[in-house]
PDB file of N, CA and C in Angstrom:
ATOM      1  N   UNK A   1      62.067 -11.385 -72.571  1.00  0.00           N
ATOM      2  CA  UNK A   1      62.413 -10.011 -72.813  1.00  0.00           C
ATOM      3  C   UNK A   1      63.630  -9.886 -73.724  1.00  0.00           C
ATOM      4  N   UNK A   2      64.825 -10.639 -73.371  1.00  0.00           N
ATOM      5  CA  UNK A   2      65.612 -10.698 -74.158  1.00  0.00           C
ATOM      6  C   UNK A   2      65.430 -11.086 -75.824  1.00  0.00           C
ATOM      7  N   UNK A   3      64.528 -11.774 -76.521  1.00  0.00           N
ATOM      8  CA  UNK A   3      63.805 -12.253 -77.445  1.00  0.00           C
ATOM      9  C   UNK A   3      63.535 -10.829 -78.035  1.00  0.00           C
ATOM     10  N   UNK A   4      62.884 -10.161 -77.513  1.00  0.00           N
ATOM     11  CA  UNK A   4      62.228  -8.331 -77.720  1.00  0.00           C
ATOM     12  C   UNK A   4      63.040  -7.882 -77.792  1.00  0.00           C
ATOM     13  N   UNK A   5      63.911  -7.494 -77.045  1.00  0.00           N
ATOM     14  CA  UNK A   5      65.285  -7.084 -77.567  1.00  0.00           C
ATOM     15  C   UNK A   5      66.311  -6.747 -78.169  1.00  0.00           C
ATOM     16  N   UNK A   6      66.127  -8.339 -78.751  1.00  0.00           N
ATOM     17  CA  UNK A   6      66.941  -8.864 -80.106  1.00  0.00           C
ATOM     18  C   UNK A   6      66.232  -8.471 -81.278  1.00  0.00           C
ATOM     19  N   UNK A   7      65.047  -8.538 -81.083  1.00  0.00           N
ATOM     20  CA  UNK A   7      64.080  -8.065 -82.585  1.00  0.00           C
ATOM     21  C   UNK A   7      64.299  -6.612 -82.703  1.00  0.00           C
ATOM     22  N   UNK A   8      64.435  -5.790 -81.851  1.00  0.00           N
ATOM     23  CA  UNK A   8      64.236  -4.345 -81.849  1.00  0.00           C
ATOM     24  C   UNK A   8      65.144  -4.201 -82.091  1.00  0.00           C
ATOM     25  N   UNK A   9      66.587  -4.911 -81.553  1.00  0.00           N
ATOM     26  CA  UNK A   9      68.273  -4.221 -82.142  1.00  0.00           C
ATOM     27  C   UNK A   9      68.199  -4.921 -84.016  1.00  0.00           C
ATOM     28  N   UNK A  10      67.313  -6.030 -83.986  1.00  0.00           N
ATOM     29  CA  UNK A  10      67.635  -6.389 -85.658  1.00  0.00           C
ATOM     30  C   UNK A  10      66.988  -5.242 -86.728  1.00  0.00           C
ATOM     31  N   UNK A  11      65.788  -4.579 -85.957  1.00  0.00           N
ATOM     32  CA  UNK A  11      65.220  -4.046 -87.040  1.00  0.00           C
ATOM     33  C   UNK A  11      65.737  -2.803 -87.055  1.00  0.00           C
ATOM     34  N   UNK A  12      66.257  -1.890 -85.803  1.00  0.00           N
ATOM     35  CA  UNK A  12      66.962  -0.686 -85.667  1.00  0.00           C
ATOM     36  C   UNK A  12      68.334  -1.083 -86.750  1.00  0.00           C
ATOM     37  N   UNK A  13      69.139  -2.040 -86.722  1.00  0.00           N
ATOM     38  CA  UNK A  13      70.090  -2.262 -87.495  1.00  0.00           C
ATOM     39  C   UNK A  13      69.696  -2.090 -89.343  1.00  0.00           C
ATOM     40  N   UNK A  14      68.776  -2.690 -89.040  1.00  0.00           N
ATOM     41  CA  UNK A  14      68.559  -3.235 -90.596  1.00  0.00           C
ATOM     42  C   UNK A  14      68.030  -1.524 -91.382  1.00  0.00           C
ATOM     43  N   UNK A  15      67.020  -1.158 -90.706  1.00  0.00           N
ATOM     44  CA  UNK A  15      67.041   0.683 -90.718  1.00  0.00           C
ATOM     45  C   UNK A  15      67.663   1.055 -91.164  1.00  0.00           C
ATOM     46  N   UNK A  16      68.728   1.480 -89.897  1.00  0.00           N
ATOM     47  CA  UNK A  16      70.247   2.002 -90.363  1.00  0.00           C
ATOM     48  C   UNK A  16      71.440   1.801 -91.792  1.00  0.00           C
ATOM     49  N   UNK A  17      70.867   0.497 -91.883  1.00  0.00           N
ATOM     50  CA  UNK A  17      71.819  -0.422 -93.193  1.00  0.00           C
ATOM     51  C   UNK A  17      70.959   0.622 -94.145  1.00  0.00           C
ATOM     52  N   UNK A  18      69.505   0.452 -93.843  1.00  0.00           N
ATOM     53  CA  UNK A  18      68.884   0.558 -95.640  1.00  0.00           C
ATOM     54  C   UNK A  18      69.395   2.709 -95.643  1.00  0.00           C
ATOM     55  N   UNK A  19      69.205   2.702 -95.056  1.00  0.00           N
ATOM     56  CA  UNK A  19      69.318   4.376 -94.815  1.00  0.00           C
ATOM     57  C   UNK A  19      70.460   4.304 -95.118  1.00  0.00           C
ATOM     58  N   UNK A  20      71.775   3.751 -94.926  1.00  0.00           N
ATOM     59  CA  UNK A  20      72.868   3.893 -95.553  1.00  0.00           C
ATOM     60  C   UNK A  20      72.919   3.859 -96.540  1.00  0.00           C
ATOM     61  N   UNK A  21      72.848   2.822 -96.911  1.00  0.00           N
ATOM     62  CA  UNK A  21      72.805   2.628 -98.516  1.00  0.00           C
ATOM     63  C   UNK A  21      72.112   3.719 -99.163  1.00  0.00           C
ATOM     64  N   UNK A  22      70.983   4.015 -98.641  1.00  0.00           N
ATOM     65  CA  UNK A  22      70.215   4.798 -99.780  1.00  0.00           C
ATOM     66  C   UNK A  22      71.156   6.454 -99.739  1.00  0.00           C
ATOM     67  N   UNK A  23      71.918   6.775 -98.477  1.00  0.00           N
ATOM     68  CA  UNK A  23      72.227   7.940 -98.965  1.00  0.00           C
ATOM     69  C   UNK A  23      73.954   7.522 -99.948  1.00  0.00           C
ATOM     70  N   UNK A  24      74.503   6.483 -99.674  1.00  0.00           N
ATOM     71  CA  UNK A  24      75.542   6.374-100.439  1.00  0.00           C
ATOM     72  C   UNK A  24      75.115   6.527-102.156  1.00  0.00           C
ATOM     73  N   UNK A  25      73.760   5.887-102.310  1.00  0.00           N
ATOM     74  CA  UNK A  25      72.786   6.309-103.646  1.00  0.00           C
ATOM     75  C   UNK A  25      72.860   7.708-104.151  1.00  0.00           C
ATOM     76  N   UNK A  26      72.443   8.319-102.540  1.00  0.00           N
ATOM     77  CA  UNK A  26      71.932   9.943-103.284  1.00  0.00           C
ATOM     78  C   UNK A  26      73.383  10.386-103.102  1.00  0.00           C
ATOM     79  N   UNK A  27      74.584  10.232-102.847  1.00  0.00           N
ATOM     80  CA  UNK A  27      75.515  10.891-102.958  1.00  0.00           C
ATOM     81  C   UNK A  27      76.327  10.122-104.398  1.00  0.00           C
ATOM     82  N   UNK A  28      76.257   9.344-104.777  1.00  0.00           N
ATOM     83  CA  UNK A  28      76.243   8.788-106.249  1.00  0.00           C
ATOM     84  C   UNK A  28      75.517   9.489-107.286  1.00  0.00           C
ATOM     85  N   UNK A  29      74.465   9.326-107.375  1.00  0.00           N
ATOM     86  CA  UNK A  29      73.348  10.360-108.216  1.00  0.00           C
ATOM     87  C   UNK A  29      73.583  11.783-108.448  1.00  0.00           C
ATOM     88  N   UNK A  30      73.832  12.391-106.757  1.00  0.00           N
ATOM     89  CA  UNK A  30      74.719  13.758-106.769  1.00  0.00           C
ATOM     90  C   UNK A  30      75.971  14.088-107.470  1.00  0.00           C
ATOM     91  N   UNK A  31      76.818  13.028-107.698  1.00  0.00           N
ATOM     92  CA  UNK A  31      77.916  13.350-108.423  1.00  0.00           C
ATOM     93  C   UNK A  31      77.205  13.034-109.739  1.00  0.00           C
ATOM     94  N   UNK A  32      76.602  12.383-110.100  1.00  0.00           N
ATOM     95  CA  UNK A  32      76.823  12.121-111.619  1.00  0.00           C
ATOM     96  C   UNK A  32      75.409  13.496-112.260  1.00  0.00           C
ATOM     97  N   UNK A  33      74.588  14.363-111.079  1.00  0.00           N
ATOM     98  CA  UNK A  33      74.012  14.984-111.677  1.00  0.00           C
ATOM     99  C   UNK A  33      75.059  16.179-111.658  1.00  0.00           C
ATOM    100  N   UNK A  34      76.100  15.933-110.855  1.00  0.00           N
ATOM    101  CA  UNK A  34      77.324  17.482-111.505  1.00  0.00           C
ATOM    102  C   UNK A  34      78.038  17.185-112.406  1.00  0.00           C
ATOM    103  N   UNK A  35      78.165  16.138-112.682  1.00  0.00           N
ATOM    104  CA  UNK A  35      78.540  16.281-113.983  1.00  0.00           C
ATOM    105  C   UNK A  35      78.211  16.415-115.237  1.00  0.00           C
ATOM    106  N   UNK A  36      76.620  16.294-114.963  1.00  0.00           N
ATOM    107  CA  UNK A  36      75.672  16.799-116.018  1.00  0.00           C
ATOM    108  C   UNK A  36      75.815  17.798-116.861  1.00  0.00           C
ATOM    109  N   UNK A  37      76.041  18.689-115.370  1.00  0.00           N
ATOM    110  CA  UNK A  37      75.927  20.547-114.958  1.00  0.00           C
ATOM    111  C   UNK A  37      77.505  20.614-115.793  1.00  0.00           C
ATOM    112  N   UNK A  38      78.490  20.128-115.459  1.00  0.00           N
ATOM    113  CA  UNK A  38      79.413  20.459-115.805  1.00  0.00           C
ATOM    114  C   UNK A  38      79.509  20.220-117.481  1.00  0.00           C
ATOM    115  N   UNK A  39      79.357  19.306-117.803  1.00  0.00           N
ATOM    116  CA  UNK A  39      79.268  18.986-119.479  1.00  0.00           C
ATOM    117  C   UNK A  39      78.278  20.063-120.016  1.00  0.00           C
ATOM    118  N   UNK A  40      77.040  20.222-119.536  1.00  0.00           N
ATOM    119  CA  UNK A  40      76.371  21.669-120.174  1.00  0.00           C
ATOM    120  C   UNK A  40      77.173  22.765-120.595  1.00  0.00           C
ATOM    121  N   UNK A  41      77.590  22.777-118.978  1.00  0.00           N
ATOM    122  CA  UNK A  41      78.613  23.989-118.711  1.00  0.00           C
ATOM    123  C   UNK A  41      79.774  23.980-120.219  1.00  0.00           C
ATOM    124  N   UNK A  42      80.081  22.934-120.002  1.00  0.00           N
ATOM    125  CA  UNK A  42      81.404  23.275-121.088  1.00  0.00           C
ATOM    126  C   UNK A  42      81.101  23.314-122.560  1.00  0.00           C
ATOM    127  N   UNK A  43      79.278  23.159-123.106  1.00  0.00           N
ATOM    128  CA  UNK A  43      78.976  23.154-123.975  1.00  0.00           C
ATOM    129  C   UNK A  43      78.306  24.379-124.204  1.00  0.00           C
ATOM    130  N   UNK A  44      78.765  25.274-123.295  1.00  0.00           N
ATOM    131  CA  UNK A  44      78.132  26.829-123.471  1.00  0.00           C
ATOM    132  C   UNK A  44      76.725  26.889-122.582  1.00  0.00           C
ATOM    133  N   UNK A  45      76.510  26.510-121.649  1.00  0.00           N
ATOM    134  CA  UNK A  45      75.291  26.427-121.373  1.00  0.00           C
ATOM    135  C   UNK A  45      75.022  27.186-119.672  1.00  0.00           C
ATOM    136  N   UNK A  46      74.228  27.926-119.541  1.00  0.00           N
ATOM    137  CA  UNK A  46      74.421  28.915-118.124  1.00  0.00           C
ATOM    138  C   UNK A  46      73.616  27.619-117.501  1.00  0.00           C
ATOM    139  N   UNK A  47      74.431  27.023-116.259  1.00  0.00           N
ATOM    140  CA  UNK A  47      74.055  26.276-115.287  1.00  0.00           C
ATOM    141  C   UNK A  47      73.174  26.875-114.320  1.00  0.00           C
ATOM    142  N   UNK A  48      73.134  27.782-113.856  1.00  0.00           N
ATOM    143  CA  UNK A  48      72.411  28.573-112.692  1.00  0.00           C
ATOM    144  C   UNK A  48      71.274  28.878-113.818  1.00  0.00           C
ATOM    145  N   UNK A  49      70.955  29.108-114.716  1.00  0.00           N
ATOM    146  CA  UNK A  49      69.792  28.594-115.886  1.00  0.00           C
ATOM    147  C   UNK A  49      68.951  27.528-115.712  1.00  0.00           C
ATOM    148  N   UNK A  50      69.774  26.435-116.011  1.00  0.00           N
ATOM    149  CA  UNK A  50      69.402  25.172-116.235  1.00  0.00           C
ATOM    150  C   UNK A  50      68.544  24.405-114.447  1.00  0.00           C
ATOM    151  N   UNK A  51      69.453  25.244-113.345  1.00  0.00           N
ATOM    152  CA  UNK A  51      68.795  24.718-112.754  1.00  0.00           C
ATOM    153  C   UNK A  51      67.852  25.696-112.105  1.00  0.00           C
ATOM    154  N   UNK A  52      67.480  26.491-112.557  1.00  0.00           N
ATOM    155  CA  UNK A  52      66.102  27.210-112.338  1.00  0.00           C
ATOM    156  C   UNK A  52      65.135  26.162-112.895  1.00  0.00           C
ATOM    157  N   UNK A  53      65.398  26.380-114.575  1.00  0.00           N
ATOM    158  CA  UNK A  53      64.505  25.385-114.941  1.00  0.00           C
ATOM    159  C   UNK A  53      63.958  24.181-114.569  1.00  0.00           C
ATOM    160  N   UNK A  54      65.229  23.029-114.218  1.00  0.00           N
ATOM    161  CA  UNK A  54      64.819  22.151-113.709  1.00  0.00           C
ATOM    162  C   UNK A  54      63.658  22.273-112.324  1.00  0.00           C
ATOM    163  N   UNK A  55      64.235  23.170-111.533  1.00  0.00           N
ATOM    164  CA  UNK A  55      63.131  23.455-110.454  1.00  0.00           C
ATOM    165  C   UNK A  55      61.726  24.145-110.588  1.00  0.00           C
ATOM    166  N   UNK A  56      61.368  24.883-111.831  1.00  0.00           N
ATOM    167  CA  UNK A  56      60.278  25.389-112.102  1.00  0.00           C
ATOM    168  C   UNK A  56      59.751  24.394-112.724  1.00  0.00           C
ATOM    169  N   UNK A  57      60.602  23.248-113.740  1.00  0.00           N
ATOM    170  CA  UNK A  57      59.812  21.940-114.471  1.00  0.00           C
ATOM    171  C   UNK A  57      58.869  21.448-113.137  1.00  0.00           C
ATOM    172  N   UNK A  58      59.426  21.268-111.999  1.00  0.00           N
ATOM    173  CA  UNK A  58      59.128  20.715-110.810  1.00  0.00           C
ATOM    174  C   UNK A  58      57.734  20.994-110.170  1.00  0.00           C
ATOM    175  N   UNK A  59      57.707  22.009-110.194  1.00  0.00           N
ATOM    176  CA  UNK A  59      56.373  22.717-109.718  1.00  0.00           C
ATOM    177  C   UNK A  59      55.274  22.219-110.810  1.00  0.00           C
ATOM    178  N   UNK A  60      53.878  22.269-110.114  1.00  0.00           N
ATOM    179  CA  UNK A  60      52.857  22.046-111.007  1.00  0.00           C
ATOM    180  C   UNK A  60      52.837  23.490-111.614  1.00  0.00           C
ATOM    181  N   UNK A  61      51.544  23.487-113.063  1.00  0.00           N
ATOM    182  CA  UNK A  61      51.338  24.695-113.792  1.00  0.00           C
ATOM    183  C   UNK A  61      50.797  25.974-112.613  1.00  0.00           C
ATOM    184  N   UNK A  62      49.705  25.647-112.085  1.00  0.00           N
ATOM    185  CA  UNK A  62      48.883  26.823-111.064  1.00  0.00           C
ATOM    186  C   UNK A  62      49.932  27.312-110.089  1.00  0.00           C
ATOM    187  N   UNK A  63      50.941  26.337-109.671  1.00  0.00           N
ATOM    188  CA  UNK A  63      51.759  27.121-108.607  1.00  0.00           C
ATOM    189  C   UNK A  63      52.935  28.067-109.451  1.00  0.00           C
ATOM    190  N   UNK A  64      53.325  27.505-110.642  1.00  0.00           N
ATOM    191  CA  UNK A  64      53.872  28.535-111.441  1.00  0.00           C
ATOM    192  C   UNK A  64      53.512  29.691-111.681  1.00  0.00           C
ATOM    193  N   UNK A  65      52.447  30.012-112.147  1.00  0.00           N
ATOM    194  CA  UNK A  65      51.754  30.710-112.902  1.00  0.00           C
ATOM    195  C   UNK A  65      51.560  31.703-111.452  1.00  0.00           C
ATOM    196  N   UNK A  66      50.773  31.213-110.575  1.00  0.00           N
ATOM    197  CA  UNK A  66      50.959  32.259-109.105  1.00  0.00           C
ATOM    198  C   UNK A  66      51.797  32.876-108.920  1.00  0.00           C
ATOM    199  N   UNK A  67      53.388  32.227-109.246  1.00  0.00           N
ATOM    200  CA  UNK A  67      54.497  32.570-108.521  1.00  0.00           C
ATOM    201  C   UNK A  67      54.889  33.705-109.679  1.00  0.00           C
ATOM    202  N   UNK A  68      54.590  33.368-110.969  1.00  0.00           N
ATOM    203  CA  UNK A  68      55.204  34.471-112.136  1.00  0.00           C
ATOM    204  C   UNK A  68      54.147  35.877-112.259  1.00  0.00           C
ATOM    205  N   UNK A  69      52.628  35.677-111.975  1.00  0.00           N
ATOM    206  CA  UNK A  69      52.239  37.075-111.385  1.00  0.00           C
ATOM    207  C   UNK A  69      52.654  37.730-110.064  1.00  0.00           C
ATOM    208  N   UNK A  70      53.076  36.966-109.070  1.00  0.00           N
ATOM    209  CA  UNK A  70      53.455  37.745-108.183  1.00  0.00           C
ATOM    210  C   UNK A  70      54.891  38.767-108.613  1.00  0.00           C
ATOM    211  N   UNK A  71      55.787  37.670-108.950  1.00  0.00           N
ATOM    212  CA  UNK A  71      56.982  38.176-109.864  1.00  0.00           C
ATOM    213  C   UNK A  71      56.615  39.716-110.224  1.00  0.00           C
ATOM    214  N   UNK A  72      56.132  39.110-111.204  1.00  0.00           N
ATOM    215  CA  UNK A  72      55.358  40.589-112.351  1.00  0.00           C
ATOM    216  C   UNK A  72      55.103  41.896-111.080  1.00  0.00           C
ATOM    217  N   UNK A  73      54.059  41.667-110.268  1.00  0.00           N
ATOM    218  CA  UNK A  73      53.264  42.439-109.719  1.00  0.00           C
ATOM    219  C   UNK A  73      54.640  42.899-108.776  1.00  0.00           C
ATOM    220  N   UNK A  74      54.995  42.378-108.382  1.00  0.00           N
ATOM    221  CA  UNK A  74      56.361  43.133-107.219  1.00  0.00           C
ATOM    222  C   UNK A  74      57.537  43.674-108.003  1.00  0.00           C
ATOM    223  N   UNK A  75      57.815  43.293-109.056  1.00  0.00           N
ATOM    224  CA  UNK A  75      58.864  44.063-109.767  1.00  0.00           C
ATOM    225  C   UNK A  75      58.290  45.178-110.422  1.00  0.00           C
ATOM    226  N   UNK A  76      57.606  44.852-110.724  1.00  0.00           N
ATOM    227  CA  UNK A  76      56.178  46.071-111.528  1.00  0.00           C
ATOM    228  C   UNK A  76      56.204  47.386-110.174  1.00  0.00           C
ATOM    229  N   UNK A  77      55.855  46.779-108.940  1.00  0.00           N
ATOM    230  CA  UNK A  77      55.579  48.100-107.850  1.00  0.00           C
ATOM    231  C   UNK A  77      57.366  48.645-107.623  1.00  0.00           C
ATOM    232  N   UNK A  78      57.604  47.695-108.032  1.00  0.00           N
ATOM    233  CA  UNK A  78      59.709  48.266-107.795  1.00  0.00           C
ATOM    234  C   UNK A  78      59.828  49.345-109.075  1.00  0.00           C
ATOM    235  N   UNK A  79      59.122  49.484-109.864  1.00  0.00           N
ATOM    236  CA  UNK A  79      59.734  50.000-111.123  1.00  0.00           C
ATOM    237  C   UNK A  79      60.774  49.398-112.152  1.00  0.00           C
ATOM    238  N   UNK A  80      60.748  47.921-111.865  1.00  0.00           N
ATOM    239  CA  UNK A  80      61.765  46.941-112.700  1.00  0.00           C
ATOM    240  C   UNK A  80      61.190  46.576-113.824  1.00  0.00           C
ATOM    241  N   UNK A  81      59.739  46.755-114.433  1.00  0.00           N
ATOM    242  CA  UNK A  81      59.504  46.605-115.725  1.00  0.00           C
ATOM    243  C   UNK A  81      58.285  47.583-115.492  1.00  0.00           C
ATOM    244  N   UNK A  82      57.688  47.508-116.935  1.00  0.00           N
ATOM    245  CA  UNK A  82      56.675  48.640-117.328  1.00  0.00           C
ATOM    246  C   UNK A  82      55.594  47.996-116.746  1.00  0.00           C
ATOM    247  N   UNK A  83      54.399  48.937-116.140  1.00  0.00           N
ATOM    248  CA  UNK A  83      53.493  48.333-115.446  1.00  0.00           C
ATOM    249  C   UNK A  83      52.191  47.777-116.880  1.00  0.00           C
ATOM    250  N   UNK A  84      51.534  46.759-116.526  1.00  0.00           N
ATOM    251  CA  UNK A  84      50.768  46.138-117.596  1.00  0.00           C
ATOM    252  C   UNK A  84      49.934  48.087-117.994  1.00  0.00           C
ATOM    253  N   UNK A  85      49.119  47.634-118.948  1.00  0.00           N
ATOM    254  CA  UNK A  85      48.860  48.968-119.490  1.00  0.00           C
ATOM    255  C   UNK A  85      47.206  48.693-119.144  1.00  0.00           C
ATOM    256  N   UNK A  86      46.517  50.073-118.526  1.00  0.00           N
ATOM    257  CA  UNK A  86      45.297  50.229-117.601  1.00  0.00           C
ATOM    258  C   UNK A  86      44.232  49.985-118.975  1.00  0.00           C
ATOM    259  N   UNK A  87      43.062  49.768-118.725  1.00  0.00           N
ATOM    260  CA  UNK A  87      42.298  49.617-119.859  1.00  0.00           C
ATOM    261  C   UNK A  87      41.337  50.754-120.066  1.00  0.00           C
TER     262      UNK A  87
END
């Protein structure tokens, strides 16, 4: 039993290690993607822009395209743009 034991505390350990590491990664990556943001930034560039974009790059085309008629269609019933024109 003790044998079982030992395997289960090595692999719970070893887990833990890789999971460390990997977020010391994503908190590495995280800084160097603000500084991305920030160099844009200081090159004239609207950050709260940039990362729309990046997150709409993200999405496939069909879930875009859903999400920008709905857009349309609910700002349209708000009176926030002109409604498409009836045929």
């Amino acid at each position: 039993m003790a044998v079982e034991d030992s395997v289960a505390q090595d692999q719970l350990r070893a887990f833990i290690e890789r999971i460390e590491r990997m977020e010391e990664e994503k908190a590495a990556i995280a800084a160097d993607i603000k500084e991305i943001y920030a160099e844009a930034k200081g090159n004239g560039f609207d950050t709260k822009i940039l990362r729309k974009i990046v997150g709409i790059r993200k999405q496939d085309a069909n879930e875009r395209m859903e999400q920008e008629a709905l857009l349309e269609l609910y700002m349209s019933a708000l009176g926030m743009v002109a409604a498409p024109p009836e045929d």
